[in-house]
Protein backbone atom coordinates (compact mmCIF):
# COMPACT_ATOMS: atom_id res chain seq x y z
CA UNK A 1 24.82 -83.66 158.69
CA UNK A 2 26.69 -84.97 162.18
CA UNK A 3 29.57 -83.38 163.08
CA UNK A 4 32.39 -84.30 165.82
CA UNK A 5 30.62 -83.75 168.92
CA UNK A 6 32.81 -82.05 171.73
CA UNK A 7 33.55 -85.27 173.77
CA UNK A 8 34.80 -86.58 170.18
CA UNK A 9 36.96 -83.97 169.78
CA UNK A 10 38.39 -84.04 173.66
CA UNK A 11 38.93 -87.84 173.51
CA UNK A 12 40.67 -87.19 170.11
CA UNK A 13 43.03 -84.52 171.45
CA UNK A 14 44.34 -86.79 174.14
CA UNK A 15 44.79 -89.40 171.49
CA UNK A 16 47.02 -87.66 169.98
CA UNK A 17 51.12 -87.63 170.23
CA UNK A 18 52.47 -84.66 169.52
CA UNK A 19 56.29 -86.48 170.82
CA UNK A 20 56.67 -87.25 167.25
CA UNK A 21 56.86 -83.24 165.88
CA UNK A 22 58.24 -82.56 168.48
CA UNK A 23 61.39 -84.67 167.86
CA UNK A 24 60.85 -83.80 164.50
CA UNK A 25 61.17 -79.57 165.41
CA UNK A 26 64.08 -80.61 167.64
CA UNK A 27 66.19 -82.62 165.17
CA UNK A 28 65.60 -79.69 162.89
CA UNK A 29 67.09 -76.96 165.31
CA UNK A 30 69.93 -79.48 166.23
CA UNK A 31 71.02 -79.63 162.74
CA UNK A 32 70.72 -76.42 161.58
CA UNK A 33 72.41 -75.00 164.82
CA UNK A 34 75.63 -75.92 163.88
CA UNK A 35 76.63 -78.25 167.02
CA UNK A 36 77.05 -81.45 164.96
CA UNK A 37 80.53 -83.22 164.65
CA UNK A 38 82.16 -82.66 161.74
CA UNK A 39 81.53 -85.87 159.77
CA UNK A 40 78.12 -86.96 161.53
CA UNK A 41 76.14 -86.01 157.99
CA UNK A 42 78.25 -89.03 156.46
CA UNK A 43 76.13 -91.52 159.10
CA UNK A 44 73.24 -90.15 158.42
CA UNK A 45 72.52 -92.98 155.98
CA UNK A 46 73.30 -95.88 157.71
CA UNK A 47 71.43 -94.79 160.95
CA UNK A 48 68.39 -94.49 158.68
CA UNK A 49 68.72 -97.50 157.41
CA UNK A 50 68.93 -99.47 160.54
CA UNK A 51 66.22 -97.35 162.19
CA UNK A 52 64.33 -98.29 158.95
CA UNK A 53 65.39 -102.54 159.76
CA UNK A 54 64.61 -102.13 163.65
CA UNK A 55 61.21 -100.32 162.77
CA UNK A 56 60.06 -103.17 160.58
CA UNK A 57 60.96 -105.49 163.19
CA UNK A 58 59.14 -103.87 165.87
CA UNK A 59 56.34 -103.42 163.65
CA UNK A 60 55.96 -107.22 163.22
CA UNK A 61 56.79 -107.78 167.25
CA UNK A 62 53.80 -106.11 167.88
CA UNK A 63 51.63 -107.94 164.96
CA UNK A 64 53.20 -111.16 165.86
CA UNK A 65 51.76 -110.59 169.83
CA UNK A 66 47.90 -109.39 168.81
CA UNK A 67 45.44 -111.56 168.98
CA UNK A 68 43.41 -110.43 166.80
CA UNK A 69 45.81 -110.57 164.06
CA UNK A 70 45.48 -114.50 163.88
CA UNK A 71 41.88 -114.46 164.84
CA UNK A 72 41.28 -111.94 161.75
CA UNK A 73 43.68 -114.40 158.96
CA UNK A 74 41.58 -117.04 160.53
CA UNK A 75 38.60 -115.42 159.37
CA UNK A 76 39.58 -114.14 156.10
CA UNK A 77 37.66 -113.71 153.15
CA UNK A 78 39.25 -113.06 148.97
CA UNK A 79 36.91 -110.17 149.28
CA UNK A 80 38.31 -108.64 152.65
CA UNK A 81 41.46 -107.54 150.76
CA UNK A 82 39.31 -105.53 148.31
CA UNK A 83 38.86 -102.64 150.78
CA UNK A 84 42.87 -102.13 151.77
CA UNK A 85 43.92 -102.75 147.84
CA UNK A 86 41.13 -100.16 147.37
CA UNK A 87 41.67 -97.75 150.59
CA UNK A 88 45.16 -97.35 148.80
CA UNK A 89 44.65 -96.65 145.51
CA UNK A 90 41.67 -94.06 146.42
CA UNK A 91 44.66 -92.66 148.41
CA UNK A 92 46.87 -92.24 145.93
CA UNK A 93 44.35 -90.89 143.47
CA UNK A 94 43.66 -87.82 145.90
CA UNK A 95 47.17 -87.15 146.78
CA UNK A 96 47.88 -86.70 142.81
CA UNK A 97 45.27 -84.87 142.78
CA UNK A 98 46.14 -82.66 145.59
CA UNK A 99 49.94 -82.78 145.15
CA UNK A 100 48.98 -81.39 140.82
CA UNK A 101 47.19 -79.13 142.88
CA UNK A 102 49.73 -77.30 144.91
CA UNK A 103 52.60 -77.72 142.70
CA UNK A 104 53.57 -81.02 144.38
CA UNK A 105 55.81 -83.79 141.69
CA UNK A 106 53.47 -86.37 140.91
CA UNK A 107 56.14 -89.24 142.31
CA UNK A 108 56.42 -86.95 145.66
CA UNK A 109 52.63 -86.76 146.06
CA UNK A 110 51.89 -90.40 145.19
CA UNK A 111 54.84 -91.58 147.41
CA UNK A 112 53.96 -89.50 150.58
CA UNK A 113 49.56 -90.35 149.90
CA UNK A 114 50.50 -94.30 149.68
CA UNK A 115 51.92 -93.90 153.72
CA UNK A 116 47.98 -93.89 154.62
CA UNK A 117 48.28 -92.09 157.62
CA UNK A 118 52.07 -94.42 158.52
CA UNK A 119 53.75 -90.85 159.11
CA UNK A 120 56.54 -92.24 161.17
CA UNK A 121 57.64 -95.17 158.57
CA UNK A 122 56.42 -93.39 155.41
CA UNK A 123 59.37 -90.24 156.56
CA UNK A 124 61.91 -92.74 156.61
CA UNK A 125 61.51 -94.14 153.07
CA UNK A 126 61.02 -90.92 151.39
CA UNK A 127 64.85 -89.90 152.90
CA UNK A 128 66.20 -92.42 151.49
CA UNK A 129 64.15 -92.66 148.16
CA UNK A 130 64.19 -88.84 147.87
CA UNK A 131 65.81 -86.99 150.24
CA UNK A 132 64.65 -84.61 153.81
CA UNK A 133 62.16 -82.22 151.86
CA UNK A 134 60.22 -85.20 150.41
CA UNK A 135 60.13 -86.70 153.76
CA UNK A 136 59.29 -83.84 155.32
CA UNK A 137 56.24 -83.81 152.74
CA UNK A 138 55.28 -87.42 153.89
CA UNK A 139 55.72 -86.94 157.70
CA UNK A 140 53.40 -83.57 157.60
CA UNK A 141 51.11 -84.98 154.95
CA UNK A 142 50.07 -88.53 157.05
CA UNK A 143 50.31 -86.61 160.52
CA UNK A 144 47.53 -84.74 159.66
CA UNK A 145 45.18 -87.17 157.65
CA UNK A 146 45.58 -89.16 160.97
CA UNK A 147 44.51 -86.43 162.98
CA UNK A 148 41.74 -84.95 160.94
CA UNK A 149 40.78 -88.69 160.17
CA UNK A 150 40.39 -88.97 163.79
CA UNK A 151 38.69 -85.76 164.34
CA UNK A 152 35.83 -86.12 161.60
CA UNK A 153 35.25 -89.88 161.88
CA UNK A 154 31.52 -89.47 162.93
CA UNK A 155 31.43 -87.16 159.50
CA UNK A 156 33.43 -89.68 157.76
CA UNK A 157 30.85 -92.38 158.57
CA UNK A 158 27.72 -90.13 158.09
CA UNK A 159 28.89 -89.45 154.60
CA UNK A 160 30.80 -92.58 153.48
CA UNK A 161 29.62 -95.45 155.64
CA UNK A 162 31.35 -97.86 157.52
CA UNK A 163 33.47 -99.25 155.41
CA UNK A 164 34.49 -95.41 153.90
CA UNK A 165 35.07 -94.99 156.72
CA UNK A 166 37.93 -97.94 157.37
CA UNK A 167 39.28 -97.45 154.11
CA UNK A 168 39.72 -93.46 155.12
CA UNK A 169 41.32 -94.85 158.20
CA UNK A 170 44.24 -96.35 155.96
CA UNK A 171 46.91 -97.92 158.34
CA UNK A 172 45.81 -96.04 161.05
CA UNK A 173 42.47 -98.38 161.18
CA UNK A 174 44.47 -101.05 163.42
CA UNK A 175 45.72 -98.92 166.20
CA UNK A 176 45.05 -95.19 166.26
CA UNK A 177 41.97 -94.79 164.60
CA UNK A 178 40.39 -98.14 165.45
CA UNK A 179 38.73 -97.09 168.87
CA UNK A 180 37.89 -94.24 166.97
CA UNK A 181 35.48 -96.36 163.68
CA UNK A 182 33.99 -98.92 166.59
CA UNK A 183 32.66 -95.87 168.69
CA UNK A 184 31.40 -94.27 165.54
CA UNK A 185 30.55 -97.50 163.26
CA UNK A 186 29.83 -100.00 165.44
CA UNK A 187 31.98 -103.13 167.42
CA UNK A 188 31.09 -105.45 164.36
CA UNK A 189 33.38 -103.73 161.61
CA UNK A 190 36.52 -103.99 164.98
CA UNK A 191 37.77 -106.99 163.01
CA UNK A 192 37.49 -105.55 159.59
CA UNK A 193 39.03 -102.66 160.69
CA UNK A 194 41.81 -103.86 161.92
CA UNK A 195 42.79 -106.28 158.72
CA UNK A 196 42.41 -103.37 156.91
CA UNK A 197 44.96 -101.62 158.42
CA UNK A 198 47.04 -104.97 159.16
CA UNK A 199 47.11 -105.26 155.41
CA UNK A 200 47.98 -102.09 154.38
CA UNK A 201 51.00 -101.84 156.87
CA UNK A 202 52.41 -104.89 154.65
CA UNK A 203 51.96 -102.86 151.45
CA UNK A 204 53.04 -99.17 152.07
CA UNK A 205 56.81 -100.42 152.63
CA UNK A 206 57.22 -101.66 149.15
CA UNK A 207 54.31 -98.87 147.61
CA UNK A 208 56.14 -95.88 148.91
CA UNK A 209 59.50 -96.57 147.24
CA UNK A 210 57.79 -98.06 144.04
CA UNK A 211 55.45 -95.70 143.31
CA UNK A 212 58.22 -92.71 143.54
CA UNK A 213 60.44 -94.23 141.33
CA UNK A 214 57.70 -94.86 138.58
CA UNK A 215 56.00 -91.61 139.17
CA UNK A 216 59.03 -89.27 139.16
């Protein structure tokens, strides 16, 4: 059975971005030292929800200017959209799962599982759907499937094949992770890869939300 070889695991480690928990950690000791105007809580909500507008802009800026966006619709199959629809639903199954597990609510752990590794924009619908603790959940939750996701792709691949191995990805599969499946999976699943995670971008913005509300 393969396992991350060391350069894996070096290249890996300077893939990842720790400035996210970091801000994260710091936010946290801001607001629980006390130092906050009086009346700042009150625009907590509508700072969210325009970080939530310009992050969905900025997220189709940088779709809009890739390349191999169009040159991936341009090649599209009906049958290329199984894998995403699929990658997402596996990934909710397993964060039920885990969430029944550990004591998690079912709507919390089916919410924070349907991000698919989108830590940053999965946090910011689970504060407004359910509050800091659930998107604490969701932050912690996709941070790590994206790093261990990266770590173990050569496993990942061993044991579920190439296209397990996209579908593990989640979003992750069109940035992050992608550089990650071609070294382990080969240059000709680049493309699928990156629809993959192209599509599932589109769909964790309205699956996040949806699924809590049914769920909870």
């Amino acid at each position: 059975m393969a396992v991350p070889s060391s350069a894996v695991l070096q290249e890996a480690a300077m893939a990842f971005d720790a400035k996210p928990l970091l801000i994260l950690l710091a936010g946290t000791a801001l607001g629980a030292s006390g130092f906050l105007p009086e009346g700042f809580e009150a625009l907590m909500g509508p700072l969210l929800k325009g970080a939530l507008v310009l992050l969905f802009l900025a997220i189709g800026l940088d779709m809009g200017k890739e390349e191999r966006l169009w040159e991936s619709l341009r090649s599209l199959k009906p049958s290329t959209l199984l894998m995403p629809v699929a990658a997402l639903i596996g990934s909710v199954g397993g964060g039920i799962l885990v969430g029944v597990a550990v004591g998690l609510p079912v709507g919390l752990a089916a919410a924070a599982s349907a991000g698919c590794g989108y830590y940053s924009i999965t946090m910011i619908l689970l504060k407004e759907a359910a509050g800091i603790e659930a998107a604490t959940v969701g932050f912690l939750a996709n941070l790590a499937r994206e790093i261990l996701i990266i770590v173990a792709m050569p496993l990942v691949v061993r044991l579920f094949g190439k296209s397990g191995a996209v579908g593990a990805a989640g979003a992750t599969a069109m940035d992050t992770a992608l550089p990650f499946i071609v070294c382990s999976a080969g240059k000709e699943v680049a493309v699928f890869s990156f629809l993959s995670g192209v599509v599932l971008t589109l769909l964790i913005p309205f699956a996040v939300p949806l699924l809590y509300r049914l769920l909870s």
